[in-house]
PDB file of N, CA and C in Angstrom:
ATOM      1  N   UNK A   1     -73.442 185.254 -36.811  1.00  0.00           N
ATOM      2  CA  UNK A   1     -72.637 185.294 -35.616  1.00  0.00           C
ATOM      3  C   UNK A   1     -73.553 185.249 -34.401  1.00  0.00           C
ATOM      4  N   UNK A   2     -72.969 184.256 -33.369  1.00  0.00           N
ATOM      5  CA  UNK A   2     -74.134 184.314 -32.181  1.00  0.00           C
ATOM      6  C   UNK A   2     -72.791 184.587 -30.837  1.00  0.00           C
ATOM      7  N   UNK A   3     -73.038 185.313 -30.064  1.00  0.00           N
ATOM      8  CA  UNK A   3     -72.284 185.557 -28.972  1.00  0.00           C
ATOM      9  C   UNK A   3     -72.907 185.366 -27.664  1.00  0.00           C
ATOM     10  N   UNK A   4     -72.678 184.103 -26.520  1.00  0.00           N
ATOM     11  CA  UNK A   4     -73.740 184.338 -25.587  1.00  0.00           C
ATOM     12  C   UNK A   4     -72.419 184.563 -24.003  1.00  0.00           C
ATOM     13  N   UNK A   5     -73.706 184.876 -23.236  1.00  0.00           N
ATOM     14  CA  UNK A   5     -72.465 185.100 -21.947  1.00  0.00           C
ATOM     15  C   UNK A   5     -73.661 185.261 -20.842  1.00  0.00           C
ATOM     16  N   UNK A   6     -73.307 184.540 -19.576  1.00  0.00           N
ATOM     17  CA  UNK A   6     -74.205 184.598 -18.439  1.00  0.00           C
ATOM     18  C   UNK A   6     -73.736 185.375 -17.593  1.00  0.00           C
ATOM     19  N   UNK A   7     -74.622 186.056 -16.717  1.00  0.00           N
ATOM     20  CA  UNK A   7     -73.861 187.197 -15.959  1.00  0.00           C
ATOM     21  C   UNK A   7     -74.803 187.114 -14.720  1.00  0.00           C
ATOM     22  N   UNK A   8     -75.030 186.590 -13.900  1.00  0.00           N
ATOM     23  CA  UNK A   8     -75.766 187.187 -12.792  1.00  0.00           C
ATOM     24  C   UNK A   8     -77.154 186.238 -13.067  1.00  0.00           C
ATOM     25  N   UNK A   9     -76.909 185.337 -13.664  1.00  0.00           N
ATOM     26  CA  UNK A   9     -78.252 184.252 -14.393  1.00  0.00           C
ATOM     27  C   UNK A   9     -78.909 184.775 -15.535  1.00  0.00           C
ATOM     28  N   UNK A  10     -78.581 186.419 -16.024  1.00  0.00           N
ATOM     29  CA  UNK A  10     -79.428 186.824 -17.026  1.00  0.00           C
ATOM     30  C   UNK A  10     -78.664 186.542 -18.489  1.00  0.00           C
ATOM     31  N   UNK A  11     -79.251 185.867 -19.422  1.00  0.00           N
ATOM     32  CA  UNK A  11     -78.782 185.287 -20.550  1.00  0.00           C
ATOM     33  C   UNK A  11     -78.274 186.552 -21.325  1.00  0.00           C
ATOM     34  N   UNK A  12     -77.424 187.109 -21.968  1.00  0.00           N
ATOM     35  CA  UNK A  12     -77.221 187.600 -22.575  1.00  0.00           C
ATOM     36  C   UNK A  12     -76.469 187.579 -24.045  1.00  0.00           C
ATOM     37  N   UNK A  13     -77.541 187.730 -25.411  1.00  0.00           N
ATOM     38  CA  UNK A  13     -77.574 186.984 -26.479  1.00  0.00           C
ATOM     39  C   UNK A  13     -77.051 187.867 -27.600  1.00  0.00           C
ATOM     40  N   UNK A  14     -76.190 188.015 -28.606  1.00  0.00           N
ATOM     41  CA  UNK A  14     -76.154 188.609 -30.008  1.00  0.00           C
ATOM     42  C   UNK A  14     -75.825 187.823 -30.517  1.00  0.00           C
ATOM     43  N   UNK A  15     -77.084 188.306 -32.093  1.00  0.00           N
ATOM     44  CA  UNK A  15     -77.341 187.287 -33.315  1.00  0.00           C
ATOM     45  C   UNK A  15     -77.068 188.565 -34.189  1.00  0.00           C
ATOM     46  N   UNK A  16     -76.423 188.616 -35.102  1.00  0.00           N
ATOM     47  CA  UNK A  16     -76.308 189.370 -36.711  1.00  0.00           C
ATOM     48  C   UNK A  16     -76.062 188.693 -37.300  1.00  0.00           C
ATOM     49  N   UNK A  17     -76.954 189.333 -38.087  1.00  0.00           N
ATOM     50  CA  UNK A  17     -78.014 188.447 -39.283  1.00  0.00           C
ATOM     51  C   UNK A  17     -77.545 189.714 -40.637  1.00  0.00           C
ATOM     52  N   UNK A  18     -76.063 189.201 -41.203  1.00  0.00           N
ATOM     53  CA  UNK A  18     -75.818 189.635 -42.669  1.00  0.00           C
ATOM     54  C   UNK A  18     -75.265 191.169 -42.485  1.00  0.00           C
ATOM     55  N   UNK A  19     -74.908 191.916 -41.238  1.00  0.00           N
ATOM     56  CA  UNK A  19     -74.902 193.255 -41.093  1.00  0.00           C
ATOM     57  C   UNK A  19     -75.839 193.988 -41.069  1.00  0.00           C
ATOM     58  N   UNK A  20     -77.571 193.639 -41.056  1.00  0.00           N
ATOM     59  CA  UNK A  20     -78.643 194.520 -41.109  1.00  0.00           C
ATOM     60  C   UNK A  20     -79.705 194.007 -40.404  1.00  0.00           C
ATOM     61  N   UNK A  21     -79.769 193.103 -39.499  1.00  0.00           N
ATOM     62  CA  UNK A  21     -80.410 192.722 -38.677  1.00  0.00           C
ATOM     63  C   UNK A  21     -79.797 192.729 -37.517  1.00  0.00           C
ATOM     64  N   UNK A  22     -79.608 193.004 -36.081  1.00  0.00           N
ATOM     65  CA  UNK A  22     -79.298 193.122 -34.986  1.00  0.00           C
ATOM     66  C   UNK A  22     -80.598 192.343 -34.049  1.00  0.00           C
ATOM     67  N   UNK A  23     -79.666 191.234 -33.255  1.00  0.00           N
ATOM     68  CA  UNK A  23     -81.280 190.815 -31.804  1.00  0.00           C
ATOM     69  C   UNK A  23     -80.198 190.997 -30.995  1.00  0.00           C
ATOM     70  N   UNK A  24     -80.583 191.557 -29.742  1.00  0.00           N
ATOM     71  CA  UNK A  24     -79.520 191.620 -28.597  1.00  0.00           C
ATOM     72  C   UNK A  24     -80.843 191.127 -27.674  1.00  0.00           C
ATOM     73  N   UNK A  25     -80.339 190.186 -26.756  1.00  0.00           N
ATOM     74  CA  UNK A  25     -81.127 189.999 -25.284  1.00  0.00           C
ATOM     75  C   UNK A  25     -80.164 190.684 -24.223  1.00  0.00           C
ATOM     76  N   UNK A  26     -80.509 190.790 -23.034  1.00  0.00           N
ATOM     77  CA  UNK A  26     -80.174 191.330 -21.740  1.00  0.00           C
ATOM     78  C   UNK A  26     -80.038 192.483 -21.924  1.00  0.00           C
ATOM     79  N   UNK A  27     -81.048 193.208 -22.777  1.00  0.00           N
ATOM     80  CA  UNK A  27     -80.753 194.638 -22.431  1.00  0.00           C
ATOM     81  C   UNK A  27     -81.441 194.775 -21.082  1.00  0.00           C
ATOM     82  N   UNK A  28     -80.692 196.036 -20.546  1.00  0.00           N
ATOM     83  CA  UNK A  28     -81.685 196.741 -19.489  1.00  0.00           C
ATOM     84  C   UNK A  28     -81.974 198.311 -19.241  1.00  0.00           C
ATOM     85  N   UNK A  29     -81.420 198.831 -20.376  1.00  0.00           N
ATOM     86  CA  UNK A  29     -81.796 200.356 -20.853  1.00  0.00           C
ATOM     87  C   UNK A  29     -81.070 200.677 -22.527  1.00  0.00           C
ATOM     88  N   UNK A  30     -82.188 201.379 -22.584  1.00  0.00           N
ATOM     89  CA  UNK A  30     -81.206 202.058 -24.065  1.00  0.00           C
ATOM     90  C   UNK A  30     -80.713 203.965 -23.476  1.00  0.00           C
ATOM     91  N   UNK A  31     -79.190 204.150 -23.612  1.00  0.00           N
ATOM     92  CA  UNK A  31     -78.779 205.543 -23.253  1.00  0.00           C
ATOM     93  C   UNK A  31     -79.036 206.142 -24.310  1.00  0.00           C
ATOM     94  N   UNK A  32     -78.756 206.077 -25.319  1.00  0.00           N
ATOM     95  CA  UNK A  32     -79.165 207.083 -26.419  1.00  0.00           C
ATOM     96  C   UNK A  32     -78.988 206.278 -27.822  1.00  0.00           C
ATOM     97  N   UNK A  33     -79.766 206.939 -28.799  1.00  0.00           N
ATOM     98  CA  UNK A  33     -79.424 206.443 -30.024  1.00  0.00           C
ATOM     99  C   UNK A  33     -79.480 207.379 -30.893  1.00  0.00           C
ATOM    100  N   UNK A  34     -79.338 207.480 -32.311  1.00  0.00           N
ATOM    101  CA  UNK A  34     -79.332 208.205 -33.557  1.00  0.00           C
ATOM    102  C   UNK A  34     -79.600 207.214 -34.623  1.00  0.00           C
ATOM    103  N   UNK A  35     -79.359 207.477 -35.837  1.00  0.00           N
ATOM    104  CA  UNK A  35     -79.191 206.736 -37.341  1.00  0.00           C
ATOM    105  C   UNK A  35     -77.711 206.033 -37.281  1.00  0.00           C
ATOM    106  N   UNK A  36     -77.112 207.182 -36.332  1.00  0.00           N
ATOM    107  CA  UNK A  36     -75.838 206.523 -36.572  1.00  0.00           C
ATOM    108  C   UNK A  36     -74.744 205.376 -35.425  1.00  0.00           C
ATOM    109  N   UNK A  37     -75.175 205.799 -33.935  1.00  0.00           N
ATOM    110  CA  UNK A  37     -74.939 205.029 -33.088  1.00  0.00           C
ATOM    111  C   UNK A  37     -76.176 204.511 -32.162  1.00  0.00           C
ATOM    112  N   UNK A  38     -75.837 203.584 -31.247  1.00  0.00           N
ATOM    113  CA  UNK A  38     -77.041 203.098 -30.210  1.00  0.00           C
ATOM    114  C   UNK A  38     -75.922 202.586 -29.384  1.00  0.00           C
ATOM    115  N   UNK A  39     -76.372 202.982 -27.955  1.00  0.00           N
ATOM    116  CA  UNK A  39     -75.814 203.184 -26.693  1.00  0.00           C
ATOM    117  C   UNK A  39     -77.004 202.521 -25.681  1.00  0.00           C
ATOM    118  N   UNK A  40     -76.310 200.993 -25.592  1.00  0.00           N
ATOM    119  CA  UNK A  40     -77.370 200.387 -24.078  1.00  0.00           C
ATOM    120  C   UNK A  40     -76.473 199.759 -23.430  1.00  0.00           C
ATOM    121  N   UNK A  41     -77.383 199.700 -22.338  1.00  0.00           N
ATOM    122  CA  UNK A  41     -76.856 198.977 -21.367  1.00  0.00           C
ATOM    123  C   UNK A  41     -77.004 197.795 -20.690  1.00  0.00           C
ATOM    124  N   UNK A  42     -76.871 196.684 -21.240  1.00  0.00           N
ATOM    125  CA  UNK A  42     -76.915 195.256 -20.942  1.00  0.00           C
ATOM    126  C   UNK A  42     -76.111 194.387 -19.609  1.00  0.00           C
ATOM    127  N   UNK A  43     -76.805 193.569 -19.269  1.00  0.00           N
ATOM    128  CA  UNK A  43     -76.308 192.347 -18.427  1.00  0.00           C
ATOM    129  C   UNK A  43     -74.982 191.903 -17.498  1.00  0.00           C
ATOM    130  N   UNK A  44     -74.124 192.720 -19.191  1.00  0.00           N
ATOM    131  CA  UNK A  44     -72.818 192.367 -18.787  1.00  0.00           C
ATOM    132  C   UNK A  44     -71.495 194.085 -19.333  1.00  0.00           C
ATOM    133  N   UNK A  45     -72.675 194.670 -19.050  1.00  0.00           N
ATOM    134  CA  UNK A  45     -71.831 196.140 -19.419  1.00  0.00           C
ATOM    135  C   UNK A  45     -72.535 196.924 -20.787  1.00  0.00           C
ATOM    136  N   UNK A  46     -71.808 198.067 -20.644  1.00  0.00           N
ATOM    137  CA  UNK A  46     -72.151 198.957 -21.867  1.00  0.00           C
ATOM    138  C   UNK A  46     -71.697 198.519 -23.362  1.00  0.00           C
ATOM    139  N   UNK A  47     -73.134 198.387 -24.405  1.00  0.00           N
ATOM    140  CA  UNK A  47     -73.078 197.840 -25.603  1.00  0.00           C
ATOM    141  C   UNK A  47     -73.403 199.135 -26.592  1.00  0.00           C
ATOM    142  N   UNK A  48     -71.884 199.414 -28.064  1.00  0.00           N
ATOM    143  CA  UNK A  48     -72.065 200.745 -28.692  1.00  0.00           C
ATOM    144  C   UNK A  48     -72.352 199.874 -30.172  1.00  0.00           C
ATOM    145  N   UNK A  49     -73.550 200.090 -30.787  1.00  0.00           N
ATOM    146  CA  UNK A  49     -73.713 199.474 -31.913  1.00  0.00           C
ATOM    147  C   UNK A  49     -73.443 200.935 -32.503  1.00  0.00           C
ATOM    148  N   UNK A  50     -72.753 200.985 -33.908  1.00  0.00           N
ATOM    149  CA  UNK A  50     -72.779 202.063 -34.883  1.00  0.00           C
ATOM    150  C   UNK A  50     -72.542 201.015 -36.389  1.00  0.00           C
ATOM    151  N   UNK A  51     -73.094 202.260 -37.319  1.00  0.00           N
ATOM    152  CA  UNK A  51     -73.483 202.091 -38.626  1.00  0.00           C
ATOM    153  C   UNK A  51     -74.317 202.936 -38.986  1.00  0.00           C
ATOM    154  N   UNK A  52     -75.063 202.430 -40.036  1.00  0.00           N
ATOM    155  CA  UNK A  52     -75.829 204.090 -41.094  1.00  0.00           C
ATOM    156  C   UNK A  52     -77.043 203.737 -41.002  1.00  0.00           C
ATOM    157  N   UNK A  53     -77.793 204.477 -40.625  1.00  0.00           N
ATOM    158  CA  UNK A  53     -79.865 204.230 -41.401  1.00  0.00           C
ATOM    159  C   UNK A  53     -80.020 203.354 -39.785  1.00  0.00           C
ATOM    160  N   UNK A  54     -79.480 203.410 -38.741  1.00  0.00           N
ATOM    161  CA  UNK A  54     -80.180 202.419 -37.529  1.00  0.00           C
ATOM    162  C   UNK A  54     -81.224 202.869 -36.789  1.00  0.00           C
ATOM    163  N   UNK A  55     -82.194 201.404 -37.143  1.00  0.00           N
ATOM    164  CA  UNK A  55     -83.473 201.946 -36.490  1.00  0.00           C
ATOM    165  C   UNK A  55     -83.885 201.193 -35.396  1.00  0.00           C
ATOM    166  N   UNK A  56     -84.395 201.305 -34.413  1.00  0.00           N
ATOM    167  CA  UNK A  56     -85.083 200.403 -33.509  1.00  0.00           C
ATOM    168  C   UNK A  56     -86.182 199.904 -33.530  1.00  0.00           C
ATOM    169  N   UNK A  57     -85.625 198.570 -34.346  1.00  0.00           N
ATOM    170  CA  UNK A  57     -87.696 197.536 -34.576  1.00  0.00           C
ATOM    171  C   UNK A  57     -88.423 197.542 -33.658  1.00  0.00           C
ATOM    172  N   UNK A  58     -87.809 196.867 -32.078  1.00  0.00           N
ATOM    173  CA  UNK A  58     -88.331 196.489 -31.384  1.00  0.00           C
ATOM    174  C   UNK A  58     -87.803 196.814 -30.092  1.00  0.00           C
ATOM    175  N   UNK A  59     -87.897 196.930 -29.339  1.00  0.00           N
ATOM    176  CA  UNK A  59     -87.528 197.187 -27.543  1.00  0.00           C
ATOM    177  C   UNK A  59     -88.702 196.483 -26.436  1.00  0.00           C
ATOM    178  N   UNK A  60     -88.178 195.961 -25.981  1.00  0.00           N
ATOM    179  CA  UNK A  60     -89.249 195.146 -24.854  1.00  0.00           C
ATOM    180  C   UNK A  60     -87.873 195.101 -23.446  1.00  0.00           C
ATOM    181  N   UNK A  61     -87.892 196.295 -23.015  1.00  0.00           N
ATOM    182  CA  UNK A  61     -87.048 195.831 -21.675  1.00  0.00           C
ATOM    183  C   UNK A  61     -87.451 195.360 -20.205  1.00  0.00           C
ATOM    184  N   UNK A  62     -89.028 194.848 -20.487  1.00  0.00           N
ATOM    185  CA  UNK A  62     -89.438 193.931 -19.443  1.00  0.00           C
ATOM    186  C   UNK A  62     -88.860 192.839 -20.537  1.00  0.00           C
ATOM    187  N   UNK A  63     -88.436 192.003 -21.382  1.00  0.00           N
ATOM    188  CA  UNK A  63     -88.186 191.435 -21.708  1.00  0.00           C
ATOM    189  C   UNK A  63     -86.790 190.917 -21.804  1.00  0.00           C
ATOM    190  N   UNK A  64     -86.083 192.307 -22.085  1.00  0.00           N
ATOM    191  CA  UNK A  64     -84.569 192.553 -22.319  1.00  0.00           C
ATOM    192  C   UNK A  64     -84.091 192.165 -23.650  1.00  0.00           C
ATOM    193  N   UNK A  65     -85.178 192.254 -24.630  1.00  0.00           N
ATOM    194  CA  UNK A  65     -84.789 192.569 -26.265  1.00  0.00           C
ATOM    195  C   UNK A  65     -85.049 193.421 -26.772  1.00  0.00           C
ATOM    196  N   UNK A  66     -84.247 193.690 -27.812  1.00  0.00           N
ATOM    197  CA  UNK A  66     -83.576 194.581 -28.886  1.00  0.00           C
ATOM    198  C   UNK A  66     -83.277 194.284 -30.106  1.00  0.00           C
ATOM    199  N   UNK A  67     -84.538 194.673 -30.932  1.00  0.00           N
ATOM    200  CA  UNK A  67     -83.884 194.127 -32.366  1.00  0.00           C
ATOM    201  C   UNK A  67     -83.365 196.087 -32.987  1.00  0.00           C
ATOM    202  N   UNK A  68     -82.268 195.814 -33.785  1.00  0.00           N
ATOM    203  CA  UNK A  68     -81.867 196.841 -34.411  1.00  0.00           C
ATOM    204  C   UNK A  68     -82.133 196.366 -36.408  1.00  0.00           C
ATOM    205  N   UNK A  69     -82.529 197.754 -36.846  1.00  0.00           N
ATOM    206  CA  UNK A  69     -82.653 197.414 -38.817  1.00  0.00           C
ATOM    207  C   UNK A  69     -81.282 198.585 -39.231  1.00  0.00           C
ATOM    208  N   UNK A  70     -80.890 197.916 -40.097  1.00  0.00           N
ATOM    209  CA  UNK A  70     -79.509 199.001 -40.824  1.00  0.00           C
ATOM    210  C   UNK A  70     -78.686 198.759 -41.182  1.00  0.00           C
ATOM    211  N   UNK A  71     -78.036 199.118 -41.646  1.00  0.00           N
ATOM    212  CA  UNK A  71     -76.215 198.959 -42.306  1.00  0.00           C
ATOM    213  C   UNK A  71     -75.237 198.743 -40.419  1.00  0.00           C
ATOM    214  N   UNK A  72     -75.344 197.935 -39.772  1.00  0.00           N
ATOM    215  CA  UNK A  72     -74.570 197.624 -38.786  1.00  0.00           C
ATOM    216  C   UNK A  72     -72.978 197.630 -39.150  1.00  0.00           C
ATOM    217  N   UNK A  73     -71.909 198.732 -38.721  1.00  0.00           N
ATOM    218  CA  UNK A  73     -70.934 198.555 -39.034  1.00  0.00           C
ATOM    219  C   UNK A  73     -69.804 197.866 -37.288  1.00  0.00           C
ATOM    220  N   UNK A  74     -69.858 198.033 -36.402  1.00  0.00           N
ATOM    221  CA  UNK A  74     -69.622 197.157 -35.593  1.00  0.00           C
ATOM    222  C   UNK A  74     -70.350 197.246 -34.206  1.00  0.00           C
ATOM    223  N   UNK A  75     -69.840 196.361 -33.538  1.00  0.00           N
ATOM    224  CA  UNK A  75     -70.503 196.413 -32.057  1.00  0.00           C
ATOM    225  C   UNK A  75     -69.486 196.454 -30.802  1.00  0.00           C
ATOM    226  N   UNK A  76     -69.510 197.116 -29.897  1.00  0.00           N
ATOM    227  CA  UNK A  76     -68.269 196.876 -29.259  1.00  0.00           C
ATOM    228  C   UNK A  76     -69.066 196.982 -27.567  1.00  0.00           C
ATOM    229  N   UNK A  77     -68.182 196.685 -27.068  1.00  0.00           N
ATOM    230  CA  UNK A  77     -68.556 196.769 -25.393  1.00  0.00           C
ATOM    231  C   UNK A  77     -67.502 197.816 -24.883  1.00  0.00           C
ATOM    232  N   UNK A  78     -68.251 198.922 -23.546  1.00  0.00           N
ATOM    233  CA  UNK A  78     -67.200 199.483 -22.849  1.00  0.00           C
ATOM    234  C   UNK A  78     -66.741 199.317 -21.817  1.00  0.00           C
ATOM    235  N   UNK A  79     -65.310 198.952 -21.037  1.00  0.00           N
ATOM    236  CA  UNK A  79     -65.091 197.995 -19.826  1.00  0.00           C
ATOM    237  C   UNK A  79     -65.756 198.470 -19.131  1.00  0.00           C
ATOM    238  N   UNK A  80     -66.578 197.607 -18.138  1.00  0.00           N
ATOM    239  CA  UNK A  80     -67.322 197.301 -16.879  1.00  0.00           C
ATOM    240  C   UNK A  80     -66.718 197.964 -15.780  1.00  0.00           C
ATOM    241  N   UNK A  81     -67.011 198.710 -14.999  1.00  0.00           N
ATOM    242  CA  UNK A  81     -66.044 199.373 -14.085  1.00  0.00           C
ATOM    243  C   UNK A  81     -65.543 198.136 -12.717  1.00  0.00           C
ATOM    244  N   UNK A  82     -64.301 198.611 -12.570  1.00  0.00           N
ATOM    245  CA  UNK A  82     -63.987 197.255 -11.849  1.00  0.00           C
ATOM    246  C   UNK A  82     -64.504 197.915 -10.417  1.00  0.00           C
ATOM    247  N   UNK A  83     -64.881 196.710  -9.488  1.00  0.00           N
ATOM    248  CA  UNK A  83     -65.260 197.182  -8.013  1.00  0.00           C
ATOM    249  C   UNK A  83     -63.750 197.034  -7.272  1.00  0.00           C
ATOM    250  N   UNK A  84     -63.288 197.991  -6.899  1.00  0.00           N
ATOM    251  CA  UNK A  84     -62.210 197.931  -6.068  1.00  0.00           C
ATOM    252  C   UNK A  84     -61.957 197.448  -4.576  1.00  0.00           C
ATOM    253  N   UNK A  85     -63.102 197.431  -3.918  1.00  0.00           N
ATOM    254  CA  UNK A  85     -62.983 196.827  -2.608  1.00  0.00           C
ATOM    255  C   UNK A  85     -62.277 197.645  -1.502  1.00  0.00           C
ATOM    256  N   UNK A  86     -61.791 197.352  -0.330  1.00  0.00           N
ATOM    257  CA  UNK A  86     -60.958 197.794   0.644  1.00  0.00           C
ATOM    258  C   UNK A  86     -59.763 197.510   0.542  1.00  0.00           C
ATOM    259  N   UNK A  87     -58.506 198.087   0.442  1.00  0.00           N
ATOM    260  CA  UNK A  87     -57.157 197.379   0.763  1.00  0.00           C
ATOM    261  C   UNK A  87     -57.012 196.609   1.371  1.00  0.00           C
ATOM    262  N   UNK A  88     -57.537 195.746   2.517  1.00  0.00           N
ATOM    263  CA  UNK A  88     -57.544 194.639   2.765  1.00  0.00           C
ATOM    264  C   UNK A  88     -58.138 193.341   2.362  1.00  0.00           C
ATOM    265  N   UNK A  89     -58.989 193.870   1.741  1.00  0.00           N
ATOM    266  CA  UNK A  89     -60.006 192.849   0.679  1.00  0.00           C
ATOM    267  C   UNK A  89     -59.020 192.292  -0.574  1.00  0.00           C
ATOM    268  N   UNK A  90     -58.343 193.187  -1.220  1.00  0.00           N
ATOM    269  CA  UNK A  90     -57.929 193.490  -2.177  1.00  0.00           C
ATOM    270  C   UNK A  90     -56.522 192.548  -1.867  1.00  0.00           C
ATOM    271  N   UNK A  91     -55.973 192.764  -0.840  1.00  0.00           N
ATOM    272  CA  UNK A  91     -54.949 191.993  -0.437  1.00  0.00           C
ATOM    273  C   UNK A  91     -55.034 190.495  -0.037  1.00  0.00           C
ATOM    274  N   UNK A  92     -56.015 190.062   0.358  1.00  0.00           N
ATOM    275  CA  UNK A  92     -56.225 188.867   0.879  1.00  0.00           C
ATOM    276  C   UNK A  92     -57.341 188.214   0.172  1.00  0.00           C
ATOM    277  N   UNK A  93     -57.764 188.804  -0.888  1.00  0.00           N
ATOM    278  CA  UNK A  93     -59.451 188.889  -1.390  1.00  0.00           C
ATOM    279  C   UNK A  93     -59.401 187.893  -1.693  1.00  0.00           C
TER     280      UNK A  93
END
């Protein structure tokens, strides 16, 4: 599975590879992780990988990759907070 999406010019890439390989590009922090979840924050919003045994191969966030090793059971994104603007923005925006 390859998922790509541009956000602001920064490429942002997922490749899984069989459920036990994870590459994510556009990271730009990792919030926390365990064996069992990983919490970053990419390009285009907050990314929650969970599954069993997850380890972090690699991290290069002058780079903005992320390889993950493990039993990957899914990946999900959390909505992006919307910018609300001024009521007049909002009305005529």
């Amino acid at each position: 599975m390859v998922y790509e999406m541009n956000a602001q010019s920064v490429e942002h890439r997922v490749e899984l590879h069989g459920r036990r390989r994870l590459t994510v590009s556009g990271v730009e922090d990792v919030e926390r992780f365990d064996e069992n979840c990983i919490v970053l924050s990419t390009c285009v919003g907050t990314m929650i990988v969970s599954g069993e045994e997850l380890h972090i191969g690699k991290l290069s966030l002058d780079g903005g990759e992320l390889h993950v090793d493990g039993q990957i059971d899914a990946v999900t994104y959390e909505e992006a907070p919307t910018q609300r603007g001024s009521l007049l923005s909002r009305l005529f925006g």
